[in-house]
Protein backbone atom coordinates (compact mmCIF):
# COMPACT_ATOMS: atom_id res chain seq x y z
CA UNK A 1 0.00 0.00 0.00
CA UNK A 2 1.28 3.37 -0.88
CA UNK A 3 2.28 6.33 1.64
CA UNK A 4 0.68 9.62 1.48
CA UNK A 5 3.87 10.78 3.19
CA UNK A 6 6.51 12.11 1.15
CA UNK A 7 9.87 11.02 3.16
CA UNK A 8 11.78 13.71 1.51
CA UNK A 9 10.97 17.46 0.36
CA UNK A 10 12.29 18.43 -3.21
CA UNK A 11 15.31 20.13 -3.18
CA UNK A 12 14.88 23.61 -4.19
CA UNK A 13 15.44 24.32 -8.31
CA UNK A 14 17.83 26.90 -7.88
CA UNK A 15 19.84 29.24 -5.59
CA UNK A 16 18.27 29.29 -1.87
CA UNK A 17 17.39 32.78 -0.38
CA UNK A 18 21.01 33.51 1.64
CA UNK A 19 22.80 31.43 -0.29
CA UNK A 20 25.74 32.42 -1.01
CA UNK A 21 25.95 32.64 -5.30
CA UNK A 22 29.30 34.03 -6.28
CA UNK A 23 32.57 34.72 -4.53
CA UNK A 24 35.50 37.02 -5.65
CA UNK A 25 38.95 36.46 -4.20
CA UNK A 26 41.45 39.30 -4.17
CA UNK A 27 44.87 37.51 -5.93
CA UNK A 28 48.35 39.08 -6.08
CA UNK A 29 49.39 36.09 -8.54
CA UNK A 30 46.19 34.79 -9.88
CA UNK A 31 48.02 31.45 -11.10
CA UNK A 32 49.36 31.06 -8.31
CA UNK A 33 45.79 31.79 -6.16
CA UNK A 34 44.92 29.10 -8.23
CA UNK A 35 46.96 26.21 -7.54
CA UNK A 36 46.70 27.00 -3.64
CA UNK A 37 42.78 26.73 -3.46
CA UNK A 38 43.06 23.48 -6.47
CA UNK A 39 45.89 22.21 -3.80
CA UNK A 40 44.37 22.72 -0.57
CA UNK A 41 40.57 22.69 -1.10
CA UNK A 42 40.38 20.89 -4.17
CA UNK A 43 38.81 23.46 -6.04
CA UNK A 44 38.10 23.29 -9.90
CA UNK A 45 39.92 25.62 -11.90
CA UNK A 46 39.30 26.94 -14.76
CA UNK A 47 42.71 27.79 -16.51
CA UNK A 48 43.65 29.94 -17.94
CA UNK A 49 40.51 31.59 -16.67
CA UNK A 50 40.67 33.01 -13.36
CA UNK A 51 37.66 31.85 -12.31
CA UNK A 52 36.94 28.29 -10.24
CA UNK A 53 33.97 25.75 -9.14
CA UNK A 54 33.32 24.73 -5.29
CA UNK A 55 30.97 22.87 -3.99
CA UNK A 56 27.82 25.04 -4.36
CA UNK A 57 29.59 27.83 -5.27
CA UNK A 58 31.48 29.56 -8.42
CA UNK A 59 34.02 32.61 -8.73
CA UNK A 60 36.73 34.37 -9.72
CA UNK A 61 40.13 35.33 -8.52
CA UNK A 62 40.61 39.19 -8.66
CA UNK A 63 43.47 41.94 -8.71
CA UNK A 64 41.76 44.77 -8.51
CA UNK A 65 41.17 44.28 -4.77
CA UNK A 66 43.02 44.51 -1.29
CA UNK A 67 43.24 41.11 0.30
CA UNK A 68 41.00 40.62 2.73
CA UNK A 69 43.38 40.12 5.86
CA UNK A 70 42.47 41.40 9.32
CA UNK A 71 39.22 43.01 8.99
CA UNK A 72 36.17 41.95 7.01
CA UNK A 73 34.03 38.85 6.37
CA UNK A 74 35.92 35.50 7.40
CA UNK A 75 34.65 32.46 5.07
CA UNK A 76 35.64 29.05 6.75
CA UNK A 77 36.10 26.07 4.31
CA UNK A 78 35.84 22.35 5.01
CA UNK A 79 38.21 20.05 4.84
CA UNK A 80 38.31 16.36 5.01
CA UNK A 81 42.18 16.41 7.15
CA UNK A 82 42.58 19.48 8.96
CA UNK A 83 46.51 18.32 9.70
CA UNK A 84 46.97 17.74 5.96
CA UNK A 85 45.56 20.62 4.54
CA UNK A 86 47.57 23.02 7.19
CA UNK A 87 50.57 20.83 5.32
CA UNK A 88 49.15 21.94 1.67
CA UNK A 89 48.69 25.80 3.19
CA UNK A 90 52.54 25.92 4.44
CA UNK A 91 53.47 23.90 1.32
CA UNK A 92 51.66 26.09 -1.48
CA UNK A 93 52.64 29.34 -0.05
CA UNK A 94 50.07 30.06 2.28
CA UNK A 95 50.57 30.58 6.27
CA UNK A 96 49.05 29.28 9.67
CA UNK A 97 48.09 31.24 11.54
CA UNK A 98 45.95 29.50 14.21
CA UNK A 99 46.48 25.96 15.35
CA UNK A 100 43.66 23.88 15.21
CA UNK A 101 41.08 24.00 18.45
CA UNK A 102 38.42 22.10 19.04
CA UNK A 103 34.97 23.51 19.21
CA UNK A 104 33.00 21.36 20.62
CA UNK A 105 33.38 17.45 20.10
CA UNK A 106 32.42 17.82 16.82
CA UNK A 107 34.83 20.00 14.93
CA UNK A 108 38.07 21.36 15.04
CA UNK A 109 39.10 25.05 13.38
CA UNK A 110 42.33 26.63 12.13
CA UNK A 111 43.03 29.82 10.53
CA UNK A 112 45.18 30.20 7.84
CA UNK A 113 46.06 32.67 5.48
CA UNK A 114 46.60 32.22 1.33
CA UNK A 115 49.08 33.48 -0.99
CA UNK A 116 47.48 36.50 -1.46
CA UNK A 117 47.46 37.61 2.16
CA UNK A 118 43.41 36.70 3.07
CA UNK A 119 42.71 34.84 6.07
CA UNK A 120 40.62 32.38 5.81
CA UNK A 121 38.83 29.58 8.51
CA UNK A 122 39.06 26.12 7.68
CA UNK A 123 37.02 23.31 9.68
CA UNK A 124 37.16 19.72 10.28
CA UNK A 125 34.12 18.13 11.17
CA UNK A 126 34.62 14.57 12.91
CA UNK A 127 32.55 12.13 11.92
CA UNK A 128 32.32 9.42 14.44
């Protein structure tokens, strides 16, 4: 016999009111911007295009733009390996500049900054 209950709304068509839609990075070196967020994120560039594809999200590297360092919006980013992605930021040119901390039991958080000079959050979420 069939259910009148539907187990699972539709997900939405398009973009979700706050969604975020488009992002633009301030880049010194936009190739190398590039390779640091395709290293450390796994990002989908678009060379020789400076723009990129994240998970629910597109945008563009930028130069005519002040990194976004001290003050300002701070987007966080999730990563699978918090330890090995700090490795890929120190490795591709970026900088810690927090240590991971937990927050809670579920999730530990980092700063870091990128080539460029922005500082960005990343997070680890444990999963069991």
């Amino acid at each position: 016999m069939a259910s009148d209950v539907d187990p699972q709304p539709a997900a939405p068509a398009g973009p979700v009111k706050g969604e975020v839609g488009y992002l633009q990075i301030p880049a010194r070196d936009i190739t190398r911007s590039a390779e640091f967020y395709e290293h450390v994120f796994d990002w989908h560039v678009d060379a020789p295009h400076p723009s990129f594809e994240a998970p629910n999200l597109i945008g563009q590297w930028v130069t005519d733009r002040a990194p976004a360092g001290d003050g300002g919006m701070l987007a966080w980013i999730h990563v699978d390996n918090i330890q090995v992605a700090l490795e890929n930021v120190r490795s591709d040119g970026g900088q810690v500049l927090e240590q991971p901390v937990a927050d809670g039991p579920d999730r530990w958080l980092a700063t870091i900054k990128d080539p460029a000079g922005n500082v960005i959050g990343i997070v680890q979420q444990n999963h069991g």
